[in-house]
PDB file of N, CA and C in Angstrom:
ATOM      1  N   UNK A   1      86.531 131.840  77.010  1.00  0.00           N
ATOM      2  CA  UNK A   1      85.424 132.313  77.806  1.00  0.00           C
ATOM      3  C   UNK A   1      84.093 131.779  77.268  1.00  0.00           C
ATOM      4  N   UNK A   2      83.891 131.833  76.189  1.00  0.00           N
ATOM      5  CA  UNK A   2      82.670 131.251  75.048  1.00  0.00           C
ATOM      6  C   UNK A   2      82.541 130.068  75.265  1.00  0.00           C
ATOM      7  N   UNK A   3      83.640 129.083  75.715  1.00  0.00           N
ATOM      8  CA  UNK A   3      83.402 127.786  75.909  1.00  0.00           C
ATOM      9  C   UNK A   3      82.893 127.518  77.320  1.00  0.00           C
ATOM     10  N   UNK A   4      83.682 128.326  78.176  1.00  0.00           N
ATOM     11  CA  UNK A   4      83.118 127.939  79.595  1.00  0.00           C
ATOM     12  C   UNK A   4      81.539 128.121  80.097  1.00  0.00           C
ATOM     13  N   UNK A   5      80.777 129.333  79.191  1.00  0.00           N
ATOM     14  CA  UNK A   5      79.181 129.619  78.929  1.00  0.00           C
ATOM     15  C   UNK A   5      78.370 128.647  78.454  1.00  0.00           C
ATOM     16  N   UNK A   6      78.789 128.127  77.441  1.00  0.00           N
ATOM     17  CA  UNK A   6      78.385 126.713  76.809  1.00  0.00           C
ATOM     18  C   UNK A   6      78.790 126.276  77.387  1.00  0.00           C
ATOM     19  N   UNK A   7      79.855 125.381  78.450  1.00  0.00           N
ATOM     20  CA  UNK A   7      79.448 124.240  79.139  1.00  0.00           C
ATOM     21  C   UNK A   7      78.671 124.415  80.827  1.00  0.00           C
ATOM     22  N   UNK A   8      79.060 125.749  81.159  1.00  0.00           N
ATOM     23  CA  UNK A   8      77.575 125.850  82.145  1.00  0.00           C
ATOM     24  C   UNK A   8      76.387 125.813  81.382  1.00  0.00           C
ATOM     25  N   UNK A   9      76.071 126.321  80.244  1.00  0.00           N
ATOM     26  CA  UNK A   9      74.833 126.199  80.029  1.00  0.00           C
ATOM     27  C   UNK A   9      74.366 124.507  79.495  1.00  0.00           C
ATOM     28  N   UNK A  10      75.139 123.872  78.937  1.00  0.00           N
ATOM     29  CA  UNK A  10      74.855 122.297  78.474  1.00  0.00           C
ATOM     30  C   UNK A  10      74.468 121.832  80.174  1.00  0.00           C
ATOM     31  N   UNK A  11      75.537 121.959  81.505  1.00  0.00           N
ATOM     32  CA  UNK A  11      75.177 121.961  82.821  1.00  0.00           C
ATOM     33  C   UNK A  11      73.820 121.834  82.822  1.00  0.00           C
ATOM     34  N   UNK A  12      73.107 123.414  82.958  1.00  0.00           N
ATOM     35  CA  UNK A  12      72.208 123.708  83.409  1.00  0.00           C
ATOM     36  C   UNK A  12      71.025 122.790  82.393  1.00  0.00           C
ATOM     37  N   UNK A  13      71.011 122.814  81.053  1.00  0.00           N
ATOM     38  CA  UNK A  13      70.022 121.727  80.279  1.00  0.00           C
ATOM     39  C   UNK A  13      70.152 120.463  80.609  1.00  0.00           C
ATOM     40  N   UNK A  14      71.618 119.807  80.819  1.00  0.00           N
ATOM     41  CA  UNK A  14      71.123 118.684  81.512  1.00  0.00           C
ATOM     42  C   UNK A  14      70.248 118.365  83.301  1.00  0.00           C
ATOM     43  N   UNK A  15      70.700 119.422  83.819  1.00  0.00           N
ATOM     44  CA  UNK A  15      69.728 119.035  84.905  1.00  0.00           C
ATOM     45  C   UNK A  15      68.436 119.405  84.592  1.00  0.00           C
ATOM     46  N   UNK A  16      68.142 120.315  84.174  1.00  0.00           N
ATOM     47  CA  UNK A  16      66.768 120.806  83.679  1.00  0.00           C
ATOM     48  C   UNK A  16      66.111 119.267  83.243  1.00  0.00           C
ATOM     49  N   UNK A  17      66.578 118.217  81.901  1.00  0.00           N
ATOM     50  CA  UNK A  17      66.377 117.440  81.197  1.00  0.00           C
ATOM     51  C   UNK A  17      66.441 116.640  82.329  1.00  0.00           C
ATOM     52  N   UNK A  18      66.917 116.049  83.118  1.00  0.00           N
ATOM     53  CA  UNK A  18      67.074 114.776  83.865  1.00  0.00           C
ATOM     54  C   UNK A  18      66.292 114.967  85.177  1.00  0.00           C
ATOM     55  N   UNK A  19      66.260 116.444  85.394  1.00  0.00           N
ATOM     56  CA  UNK A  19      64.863 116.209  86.575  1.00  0.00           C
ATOM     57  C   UNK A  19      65.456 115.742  88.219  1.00  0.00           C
ATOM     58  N   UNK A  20      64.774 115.917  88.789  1.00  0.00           N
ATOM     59  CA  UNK A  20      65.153 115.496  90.403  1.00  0.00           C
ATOM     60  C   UNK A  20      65.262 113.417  90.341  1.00  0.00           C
ATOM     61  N   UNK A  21      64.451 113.763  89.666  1.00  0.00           N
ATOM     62  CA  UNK A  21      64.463 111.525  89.334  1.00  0.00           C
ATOM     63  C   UNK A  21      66.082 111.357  89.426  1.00  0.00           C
ATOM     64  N   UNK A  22      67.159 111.820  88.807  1.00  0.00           N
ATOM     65  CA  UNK A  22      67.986 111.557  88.038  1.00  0.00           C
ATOM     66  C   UNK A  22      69.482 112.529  88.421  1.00  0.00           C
ATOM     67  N   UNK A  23      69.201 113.306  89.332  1.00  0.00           N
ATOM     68  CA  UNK A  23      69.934 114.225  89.871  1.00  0.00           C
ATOM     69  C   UNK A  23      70.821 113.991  90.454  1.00  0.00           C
ATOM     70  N   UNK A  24      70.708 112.941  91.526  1.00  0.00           N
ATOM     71  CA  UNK A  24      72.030 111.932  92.047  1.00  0.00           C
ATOM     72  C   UNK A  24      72.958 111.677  91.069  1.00  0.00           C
ATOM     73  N   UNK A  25      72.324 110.717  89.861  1.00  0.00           N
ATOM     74  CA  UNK A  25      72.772 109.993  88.845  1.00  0.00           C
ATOM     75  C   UNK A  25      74.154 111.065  88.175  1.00  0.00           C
ATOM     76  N   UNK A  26      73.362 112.191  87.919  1.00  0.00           N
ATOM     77  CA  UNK A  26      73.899 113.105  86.998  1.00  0.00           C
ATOM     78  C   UNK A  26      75.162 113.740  87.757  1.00  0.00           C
ATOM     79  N   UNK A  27      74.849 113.816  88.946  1.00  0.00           N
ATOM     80  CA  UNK A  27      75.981 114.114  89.929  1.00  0.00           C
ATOM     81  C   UNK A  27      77.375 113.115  90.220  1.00  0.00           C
ATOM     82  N   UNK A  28      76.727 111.691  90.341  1.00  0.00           N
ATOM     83  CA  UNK A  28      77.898 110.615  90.142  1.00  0.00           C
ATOM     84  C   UNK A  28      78.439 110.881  89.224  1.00  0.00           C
ATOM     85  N   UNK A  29      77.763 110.742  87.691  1.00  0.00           N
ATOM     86  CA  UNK A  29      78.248 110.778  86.547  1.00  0.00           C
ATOM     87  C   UNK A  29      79.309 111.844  86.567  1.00  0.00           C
ATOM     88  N   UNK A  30      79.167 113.088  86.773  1.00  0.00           N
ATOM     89  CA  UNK A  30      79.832 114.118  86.792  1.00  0.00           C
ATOM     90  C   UNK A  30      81.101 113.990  87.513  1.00  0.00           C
ATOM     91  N   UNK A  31      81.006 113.855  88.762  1.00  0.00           N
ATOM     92  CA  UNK A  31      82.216 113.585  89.535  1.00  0.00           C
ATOM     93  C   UNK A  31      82.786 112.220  89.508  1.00  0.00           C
ATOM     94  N   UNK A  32      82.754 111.239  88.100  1.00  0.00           N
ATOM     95  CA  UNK A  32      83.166 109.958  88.889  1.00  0.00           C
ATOM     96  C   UNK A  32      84.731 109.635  88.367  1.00  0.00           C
ATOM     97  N   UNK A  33      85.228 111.205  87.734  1.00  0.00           N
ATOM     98  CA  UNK A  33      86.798 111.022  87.604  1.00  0.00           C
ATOM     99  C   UNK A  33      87.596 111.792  88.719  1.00  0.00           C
ATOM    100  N   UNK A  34      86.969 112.724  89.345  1.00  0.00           N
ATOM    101  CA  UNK A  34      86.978 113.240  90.571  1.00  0.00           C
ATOM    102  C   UNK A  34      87.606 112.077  91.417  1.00  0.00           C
ATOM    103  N   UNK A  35      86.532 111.174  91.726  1.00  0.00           N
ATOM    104  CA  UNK A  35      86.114 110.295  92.898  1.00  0.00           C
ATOM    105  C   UNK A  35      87.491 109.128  92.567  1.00  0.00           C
ATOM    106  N   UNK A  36      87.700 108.577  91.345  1.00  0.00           N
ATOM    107  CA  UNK A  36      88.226 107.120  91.101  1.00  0.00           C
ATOM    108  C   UNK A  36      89.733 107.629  90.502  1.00  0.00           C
ATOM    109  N   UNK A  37      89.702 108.455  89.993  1.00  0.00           N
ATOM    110  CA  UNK A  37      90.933 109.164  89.647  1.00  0.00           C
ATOM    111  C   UNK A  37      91.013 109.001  88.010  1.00  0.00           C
ATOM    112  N   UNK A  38      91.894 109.278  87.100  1.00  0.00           N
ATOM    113  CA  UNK A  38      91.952 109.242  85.608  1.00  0.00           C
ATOM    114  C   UNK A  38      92.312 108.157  85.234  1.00  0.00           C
ATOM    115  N   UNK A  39      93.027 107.256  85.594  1.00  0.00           N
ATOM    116  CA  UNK A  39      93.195 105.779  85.389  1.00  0.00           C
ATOM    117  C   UNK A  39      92.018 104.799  85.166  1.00  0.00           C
ATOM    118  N   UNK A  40      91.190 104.863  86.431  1.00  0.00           N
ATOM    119  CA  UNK A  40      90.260 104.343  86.621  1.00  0.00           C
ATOM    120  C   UNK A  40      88.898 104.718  85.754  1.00  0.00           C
ATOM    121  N   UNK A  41      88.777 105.746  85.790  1.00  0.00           N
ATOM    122  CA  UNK A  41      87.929 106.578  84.937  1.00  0.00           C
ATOM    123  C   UNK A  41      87.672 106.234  83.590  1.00  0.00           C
ATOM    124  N   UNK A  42      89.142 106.424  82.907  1.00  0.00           N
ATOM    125  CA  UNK A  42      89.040 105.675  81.798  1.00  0.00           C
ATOM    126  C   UNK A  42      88.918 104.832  81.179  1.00  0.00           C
ATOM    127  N   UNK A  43      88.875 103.817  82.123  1.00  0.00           N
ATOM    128  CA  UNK A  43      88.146 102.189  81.662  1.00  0.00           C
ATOM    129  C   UNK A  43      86.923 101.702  82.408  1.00  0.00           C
ATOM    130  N   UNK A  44      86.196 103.220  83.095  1.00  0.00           N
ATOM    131  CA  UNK A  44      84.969 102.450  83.805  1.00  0.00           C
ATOM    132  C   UNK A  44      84.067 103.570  83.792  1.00  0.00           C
ATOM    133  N   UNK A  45      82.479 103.309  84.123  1.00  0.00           N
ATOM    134  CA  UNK A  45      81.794 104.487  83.719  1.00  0.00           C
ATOM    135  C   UNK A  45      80.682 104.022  84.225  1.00  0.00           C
ATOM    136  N   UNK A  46      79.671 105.232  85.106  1.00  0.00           N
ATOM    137  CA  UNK A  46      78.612 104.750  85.939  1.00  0.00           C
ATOM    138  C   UNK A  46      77.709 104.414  84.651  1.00  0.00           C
ATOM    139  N   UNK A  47      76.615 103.605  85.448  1.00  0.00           N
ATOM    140  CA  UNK A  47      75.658 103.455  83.729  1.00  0.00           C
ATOM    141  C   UNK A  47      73.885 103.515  84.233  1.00  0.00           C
ATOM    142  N   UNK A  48      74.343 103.534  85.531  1.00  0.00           N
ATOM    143  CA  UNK A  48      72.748 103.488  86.001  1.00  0.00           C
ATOM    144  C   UNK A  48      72.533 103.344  87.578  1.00  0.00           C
ATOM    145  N   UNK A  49      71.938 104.116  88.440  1.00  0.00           N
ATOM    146  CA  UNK A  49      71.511 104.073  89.998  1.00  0.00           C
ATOM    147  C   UNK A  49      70.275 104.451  89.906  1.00  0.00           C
ATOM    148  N   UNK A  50      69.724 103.077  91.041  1.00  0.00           N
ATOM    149  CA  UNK A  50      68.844 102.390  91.243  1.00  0.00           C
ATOM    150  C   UNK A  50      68.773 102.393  92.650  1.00  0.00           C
ATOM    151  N   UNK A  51      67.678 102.235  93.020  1.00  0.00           N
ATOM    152  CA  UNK A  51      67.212 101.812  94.768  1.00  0.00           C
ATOM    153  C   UNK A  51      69.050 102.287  95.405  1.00  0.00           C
ATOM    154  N   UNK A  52      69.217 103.181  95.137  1.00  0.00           N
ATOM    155  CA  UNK A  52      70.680 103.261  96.084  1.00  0.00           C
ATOM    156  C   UNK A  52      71.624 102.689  95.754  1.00  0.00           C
ATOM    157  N   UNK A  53      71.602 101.865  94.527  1.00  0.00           N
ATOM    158  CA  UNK A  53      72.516 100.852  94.528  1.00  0.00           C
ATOM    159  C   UNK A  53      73.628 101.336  92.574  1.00  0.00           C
ATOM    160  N   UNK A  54      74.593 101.507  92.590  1.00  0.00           N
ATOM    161  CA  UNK A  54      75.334 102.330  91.547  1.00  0.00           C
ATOM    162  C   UNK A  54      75.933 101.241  90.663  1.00  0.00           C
ATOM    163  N   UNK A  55      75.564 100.800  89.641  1.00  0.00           N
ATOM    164  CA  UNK A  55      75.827 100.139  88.044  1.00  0.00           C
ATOM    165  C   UNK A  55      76.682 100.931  87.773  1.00  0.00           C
ATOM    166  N   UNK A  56      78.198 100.312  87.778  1.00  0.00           N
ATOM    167  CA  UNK A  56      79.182 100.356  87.007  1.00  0.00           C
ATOM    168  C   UNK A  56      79.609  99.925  85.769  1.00  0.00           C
ATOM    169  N   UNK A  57      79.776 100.382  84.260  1.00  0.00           N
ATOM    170  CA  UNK A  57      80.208  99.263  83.199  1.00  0.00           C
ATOM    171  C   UNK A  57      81.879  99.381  83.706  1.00  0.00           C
ATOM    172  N   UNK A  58      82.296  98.144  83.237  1.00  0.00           N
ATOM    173  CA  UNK A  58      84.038  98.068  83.165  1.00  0.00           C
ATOM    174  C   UNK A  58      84.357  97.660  82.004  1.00  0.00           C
ATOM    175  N   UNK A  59      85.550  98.045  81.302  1.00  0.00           N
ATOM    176  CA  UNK A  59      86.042  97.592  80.564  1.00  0.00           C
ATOM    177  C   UNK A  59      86.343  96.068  80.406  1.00  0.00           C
ATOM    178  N   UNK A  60      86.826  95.482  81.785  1.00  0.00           N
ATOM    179  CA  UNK A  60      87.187  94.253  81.254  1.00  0.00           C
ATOM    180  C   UNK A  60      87.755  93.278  83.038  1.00  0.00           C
ATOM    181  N   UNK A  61      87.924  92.296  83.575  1.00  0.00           N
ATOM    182  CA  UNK A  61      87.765  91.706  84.616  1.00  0.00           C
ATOM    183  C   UNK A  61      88.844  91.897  85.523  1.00  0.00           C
ATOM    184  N   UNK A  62      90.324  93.103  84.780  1.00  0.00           N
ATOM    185  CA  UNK A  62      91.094  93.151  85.447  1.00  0.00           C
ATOM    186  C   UNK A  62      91.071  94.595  86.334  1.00  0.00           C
ATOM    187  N   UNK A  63      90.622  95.257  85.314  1.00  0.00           N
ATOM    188  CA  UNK A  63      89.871  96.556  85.791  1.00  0.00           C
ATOM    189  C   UNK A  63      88.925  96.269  87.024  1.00  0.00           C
ATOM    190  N   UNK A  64      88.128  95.546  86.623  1.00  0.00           N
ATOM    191  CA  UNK A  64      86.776  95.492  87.472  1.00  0.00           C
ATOM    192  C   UNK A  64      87.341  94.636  88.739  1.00  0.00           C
ATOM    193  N   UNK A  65      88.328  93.965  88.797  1.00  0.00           N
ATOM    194  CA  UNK A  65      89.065  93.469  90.861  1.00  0.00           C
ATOM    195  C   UNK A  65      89.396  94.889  90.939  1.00  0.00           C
ATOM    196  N   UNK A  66      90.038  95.749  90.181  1.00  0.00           N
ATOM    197  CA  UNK A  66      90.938  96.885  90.856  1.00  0.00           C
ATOM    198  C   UNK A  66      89.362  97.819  91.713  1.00  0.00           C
ATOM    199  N   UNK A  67      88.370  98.010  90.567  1.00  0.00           N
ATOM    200  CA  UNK A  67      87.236  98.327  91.167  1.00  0.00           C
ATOM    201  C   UNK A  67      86.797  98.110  92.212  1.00  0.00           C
ATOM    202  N   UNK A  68      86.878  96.600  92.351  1.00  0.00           N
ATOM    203  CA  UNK A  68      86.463  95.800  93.662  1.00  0.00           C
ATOM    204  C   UNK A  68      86.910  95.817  94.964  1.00  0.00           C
ATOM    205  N   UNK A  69      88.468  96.640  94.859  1.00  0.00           N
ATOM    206  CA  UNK A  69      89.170  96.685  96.140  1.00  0.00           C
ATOM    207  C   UNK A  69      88.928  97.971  96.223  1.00  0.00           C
ATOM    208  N   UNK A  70      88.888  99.042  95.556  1.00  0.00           N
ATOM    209  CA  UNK A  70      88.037 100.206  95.828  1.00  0.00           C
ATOM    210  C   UNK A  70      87.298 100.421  96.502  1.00  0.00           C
ATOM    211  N   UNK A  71      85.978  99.346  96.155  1.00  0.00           N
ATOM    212  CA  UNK A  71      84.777 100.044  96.433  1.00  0.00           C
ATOM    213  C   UNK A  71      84.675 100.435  97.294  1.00  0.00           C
ATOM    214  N   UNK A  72      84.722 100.162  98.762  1.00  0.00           N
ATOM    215  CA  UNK A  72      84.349 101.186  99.376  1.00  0.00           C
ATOM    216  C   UNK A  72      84.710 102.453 100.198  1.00  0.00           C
ATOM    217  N   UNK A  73      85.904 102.619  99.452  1.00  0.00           N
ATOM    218  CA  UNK A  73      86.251 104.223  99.476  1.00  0.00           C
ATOM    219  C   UNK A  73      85.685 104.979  97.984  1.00  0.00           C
ATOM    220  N   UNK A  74      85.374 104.508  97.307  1.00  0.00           N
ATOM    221  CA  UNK A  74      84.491 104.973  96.184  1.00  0.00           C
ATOM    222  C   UNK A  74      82.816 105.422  97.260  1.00  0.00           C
ATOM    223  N   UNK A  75      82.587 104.373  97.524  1.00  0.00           N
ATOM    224  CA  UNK A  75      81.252 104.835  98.211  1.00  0.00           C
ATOM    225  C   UNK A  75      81.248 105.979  99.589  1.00  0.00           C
ATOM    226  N   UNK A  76      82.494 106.025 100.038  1.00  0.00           N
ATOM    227  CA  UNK A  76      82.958 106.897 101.652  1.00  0.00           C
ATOM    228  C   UNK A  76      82.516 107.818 100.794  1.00  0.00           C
ATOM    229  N   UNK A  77      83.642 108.391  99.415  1.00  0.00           N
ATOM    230  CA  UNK A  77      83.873 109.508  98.915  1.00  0.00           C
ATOM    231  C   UNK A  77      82.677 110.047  98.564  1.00  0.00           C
ATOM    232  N   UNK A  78      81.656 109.533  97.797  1.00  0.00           N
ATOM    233  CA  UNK A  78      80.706 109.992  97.489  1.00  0.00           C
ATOM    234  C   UNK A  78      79.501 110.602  98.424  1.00  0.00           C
ATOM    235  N   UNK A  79      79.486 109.397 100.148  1.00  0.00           N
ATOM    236  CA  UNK A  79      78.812 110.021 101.045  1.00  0.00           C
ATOM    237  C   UNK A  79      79.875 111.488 101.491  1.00  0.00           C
ATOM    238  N   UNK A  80      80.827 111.660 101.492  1.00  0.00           N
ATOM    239  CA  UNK A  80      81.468 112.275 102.323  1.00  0.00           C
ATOM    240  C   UNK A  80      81.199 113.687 101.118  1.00  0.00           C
ATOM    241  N   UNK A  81      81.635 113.300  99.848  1.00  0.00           N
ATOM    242  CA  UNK A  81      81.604 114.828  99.235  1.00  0.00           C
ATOM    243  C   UNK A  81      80.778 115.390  98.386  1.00  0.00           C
ATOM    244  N   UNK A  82      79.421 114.372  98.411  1.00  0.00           N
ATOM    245  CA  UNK A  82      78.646 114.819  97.753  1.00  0.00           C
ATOM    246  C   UNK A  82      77.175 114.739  98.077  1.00  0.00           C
ATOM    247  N   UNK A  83      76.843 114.280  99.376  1.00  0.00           N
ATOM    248  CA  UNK A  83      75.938 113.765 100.242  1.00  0.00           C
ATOM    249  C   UNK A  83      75.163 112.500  99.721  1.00  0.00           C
ATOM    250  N   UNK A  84      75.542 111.767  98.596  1.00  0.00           N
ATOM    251  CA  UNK A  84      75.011 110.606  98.186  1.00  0.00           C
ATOM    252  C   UNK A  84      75.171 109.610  98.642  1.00  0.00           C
ATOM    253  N   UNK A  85      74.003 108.539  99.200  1.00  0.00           N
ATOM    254  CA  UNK A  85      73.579 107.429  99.842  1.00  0.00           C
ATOM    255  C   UNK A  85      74.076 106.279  99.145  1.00  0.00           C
ATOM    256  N   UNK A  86      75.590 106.046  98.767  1.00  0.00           N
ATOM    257  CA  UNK A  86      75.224 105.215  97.686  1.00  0.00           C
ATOM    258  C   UNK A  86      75.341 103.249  98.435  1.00  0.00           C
ATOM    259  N   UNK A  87      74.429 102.796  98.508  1.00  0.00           N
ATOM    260  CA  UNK A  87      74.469 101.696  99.471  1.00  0.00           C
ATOM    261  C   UNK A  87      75.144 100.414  98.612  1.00  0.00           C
ATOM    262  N   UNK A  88      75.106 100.286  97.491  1.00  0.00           N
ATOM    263  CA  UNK A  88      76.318  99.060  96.517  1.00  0.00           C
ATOM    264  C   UNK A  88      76.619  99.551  95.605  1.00  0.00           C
ATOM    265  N   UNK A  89      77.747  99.112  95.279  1.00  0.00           N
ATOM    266  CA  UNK A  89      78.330  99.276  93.743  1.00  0.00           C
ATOM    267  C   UNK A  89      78.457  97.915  93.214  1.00  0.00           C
ATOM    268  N   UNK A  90      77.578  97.625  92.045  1.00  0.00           N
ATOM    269  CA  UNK A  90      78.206  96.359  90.694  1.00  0.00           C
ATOM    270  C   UNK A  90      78.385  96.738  89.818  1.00  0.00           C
ATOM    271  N   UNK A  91      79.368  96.120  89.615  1.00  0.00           N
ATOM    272  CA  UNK A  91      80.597  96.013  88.215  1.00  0.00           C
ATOM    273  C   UNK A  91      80.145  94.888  87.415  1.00  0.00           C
ATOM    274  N   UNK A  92      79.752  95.310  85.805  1.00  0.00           N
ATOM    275  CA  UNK A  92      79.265  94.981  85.021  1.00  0.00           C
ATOM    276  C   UNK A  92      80.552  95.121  84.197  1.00  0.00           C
ATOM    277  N   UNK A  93      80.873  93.952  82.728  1.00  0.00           N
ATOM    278  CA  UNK A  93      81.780  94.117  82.628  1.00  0.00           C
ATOM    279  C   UNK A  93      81.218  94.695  80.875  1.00  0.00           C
ATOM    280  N   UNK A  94      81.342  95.702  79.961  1.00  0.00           N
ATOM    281  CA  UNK A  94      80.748  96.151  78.979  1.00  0.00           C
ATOM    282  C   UNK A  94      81.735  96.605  78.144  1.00  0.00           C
ATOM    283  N   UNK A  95      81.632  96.728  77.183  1.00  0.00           N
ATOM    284  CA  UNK A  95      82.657  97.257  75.781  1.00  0.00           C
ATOM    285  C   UNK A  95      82.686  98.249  75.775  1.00  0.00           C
TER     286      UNK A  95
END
């Protein structure tokens, strides 16, 4: 029970800390094992949204085609379940 208080409350400090600027962001971030599933998840990770447009790092170039045939049910999902605009996704490939 003690843990689930502390992580609503870490919740609530990070939005507090990240502000409406950043609120989308924090929301992708949050749901993006939700959205891509645990496979995917684990070798890829949002890193930055911009003008609408969602920075992916990938692990590595085989990951990042599987990404690529994704994308845009990655982007449906996100308009559909989270009301986010997200207009591109690039895949960056990062350690």
């Amino acid at each position: 029970m003690a843990w689930q208080a502390l992580g609503r409350l870490t919740d609530f400090l990070l939005e507090r800390i990240a502000g409406e600027k950043f609120a989308d962001f924090l929301a992708i971030l949050r749901s993006w094992r939700v959205i891509v599933g645990d496979l995917l998840a684990e070798r890829s990770c949002p890193v930055k949204y911009e003008n609408n447009v969602l920075f992916v790092g990938v692990k590595n170039n085989t990951w990042m085609q599987e990404l690529i045939l994704t994308k845009q049910r990655i982007i449906d999902a996100y308009r559909q379940k989270l009301k986010i605009n997200i207009r591109d996704i690039i895949f960056l490939i990062r350690q």
